[in-house]
Protein backbone atom coordinates (compact mmCIF):
# COMPACT_ATOMS: atom_id res chain seq x y z
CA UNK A 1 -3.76 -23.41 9.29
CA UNK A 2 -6.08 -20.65 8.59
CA UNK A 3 -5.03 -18.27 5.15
CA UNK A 4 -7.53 -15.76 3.48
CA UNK A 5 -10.40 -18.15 5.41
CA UNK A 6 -9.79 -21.13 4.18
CA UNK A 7 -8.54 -24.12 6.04
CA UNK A 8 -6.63 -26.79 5.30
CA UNK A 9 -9.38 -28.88 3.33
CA UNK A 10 -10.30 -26.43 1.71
CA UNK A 11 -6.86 -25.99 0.19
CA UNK A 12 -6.72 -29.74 -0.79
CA UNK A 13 -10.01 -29.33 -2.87
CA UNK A 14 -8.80 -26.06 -4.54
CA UNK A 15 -5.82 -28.01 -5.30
CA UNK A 16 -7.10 -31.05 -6.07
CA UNK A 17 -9.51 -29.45 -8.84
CA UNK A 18 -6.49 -27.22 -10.00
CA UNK A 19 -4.77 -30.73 -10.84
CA UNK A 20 -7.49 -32.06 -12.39
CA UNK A 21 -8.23 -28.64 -15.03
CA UNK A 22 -4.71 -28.31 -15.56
CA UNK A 23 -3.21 -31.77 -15.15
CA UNK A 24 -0.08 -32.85 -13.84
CA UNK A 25 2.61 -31.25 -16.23
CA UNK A 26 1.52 -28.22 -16.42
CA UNK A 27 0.20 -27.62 -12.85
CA UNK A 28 4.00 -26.33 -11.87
CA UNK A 29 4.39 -23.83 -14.66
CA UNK A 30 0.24 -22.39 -13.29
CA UNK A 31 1.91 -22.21 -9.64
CA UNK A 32 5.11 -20.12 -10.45
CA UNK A 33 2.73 -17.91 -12.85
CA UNK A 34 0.22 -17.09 -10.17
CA UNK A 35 3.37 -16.54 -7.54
CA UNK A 36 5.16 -14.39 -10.11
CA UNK A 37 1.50 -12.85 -10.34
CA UNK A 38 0.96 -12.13 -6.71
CA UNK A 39 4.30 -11.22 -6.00
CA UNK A 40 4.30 -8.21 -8.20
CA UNK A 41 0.67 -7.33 -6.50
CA UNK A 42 2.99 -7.11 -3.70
CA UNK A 43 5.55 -4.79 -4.76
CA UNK A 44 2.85 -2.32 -6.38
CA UNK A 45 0.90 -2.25 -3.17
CA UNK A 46 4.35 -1.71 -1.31
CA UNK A 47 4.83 1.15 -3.90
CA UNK A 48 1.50 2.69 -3.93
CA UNK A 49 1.82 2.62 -0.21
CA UNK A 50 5.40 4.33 0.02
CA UNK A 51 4.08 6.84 -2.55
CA UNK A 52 1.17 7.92 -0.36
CA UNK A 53 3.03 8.06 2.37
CA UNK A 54 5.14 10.25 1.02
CA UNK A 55 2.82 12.98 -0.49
CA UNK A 56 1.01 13.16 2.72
CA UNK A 57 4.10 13.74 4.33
CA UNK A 58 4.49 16.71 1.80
CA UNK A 59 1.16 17.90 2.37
CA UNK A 60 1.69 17.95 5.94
CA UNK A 61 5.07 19.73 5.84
CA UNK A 62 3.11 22.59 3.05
CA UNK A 63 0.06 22.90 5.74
CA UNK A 64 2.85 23.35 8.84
CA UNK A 65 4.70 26.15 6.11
CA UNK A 66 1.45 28.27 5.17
CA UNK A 67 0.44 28.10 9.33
CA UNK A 68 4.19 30.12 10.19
CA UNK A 69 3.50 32.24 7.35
CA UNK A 70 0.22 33.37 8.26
CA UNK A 71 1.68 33.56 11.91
CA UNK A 72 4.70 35.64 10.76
CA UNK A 73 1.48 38.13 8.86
CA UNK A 74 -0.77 38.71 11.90
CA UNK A 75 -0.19 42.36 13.63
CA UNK A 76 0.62 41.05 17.06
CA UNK A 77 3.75 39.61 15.87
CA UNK A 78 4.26 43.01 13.71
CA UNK A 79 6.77 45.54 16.01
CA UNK A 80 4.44 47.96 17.32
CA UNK A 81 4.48 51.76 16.72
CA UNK A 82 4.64 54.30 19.64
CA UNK A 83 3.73 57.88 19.29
C-alpha cells in the first residue's frame, strides 16, 4: 500500500504520533475534520477544473467564429465583377 509515498509504516507512525498529540478522545473528531477538510479540496478542484474547461471551450468556439468571419471578408469568396 503505497498513498502520496508513504507506505504502510509510515502511516502507523503518522498515526501513532497523531494519537499521542491529540489523545484518544479527540483523535475521531481530528479525522472527520481533516476528511470534511479534504473533501471540500476535492469538490473546488472538481469545480475549478469544470470551470476551465468550460471557458476554454468558449474560447475555442470565439477563435473558430472570428476564423469564418474573416473567411466570409476575404475577396475570393466576394462574387466577382465582369466587365
Amino acid at each position: 500500500m503505497n498513498i502520496f509515498g508513504i507506505g504502510l509504516p509510515e502511516l502507523g507512525l503518522i498515526f501513532v504520533i497523531a494519537l499521542l498529540v491529540f489523545g484518544p478522545k479527540k483523535l475521531p473528531e481530528v479525522g472527520r475534520s481533516l476528511g470534511k477538510a479534504l473533501r471540500g479540496f476535492q469538490e473546488a478542484s472538481k469545480e475549478f477544473e469544470t470551470e476551465l474547461k468550460r471557458e476554454a471551450q468558449n474560447l475555442e468556439k470565439s477563435v473558430q467564429i472570428k476564423a469564418e468571419l474573416e473567411e466570409s471578408k476575404t475577396p475570393e469568396n466576394s462574387p466577382e465583377k465582369t466587365s
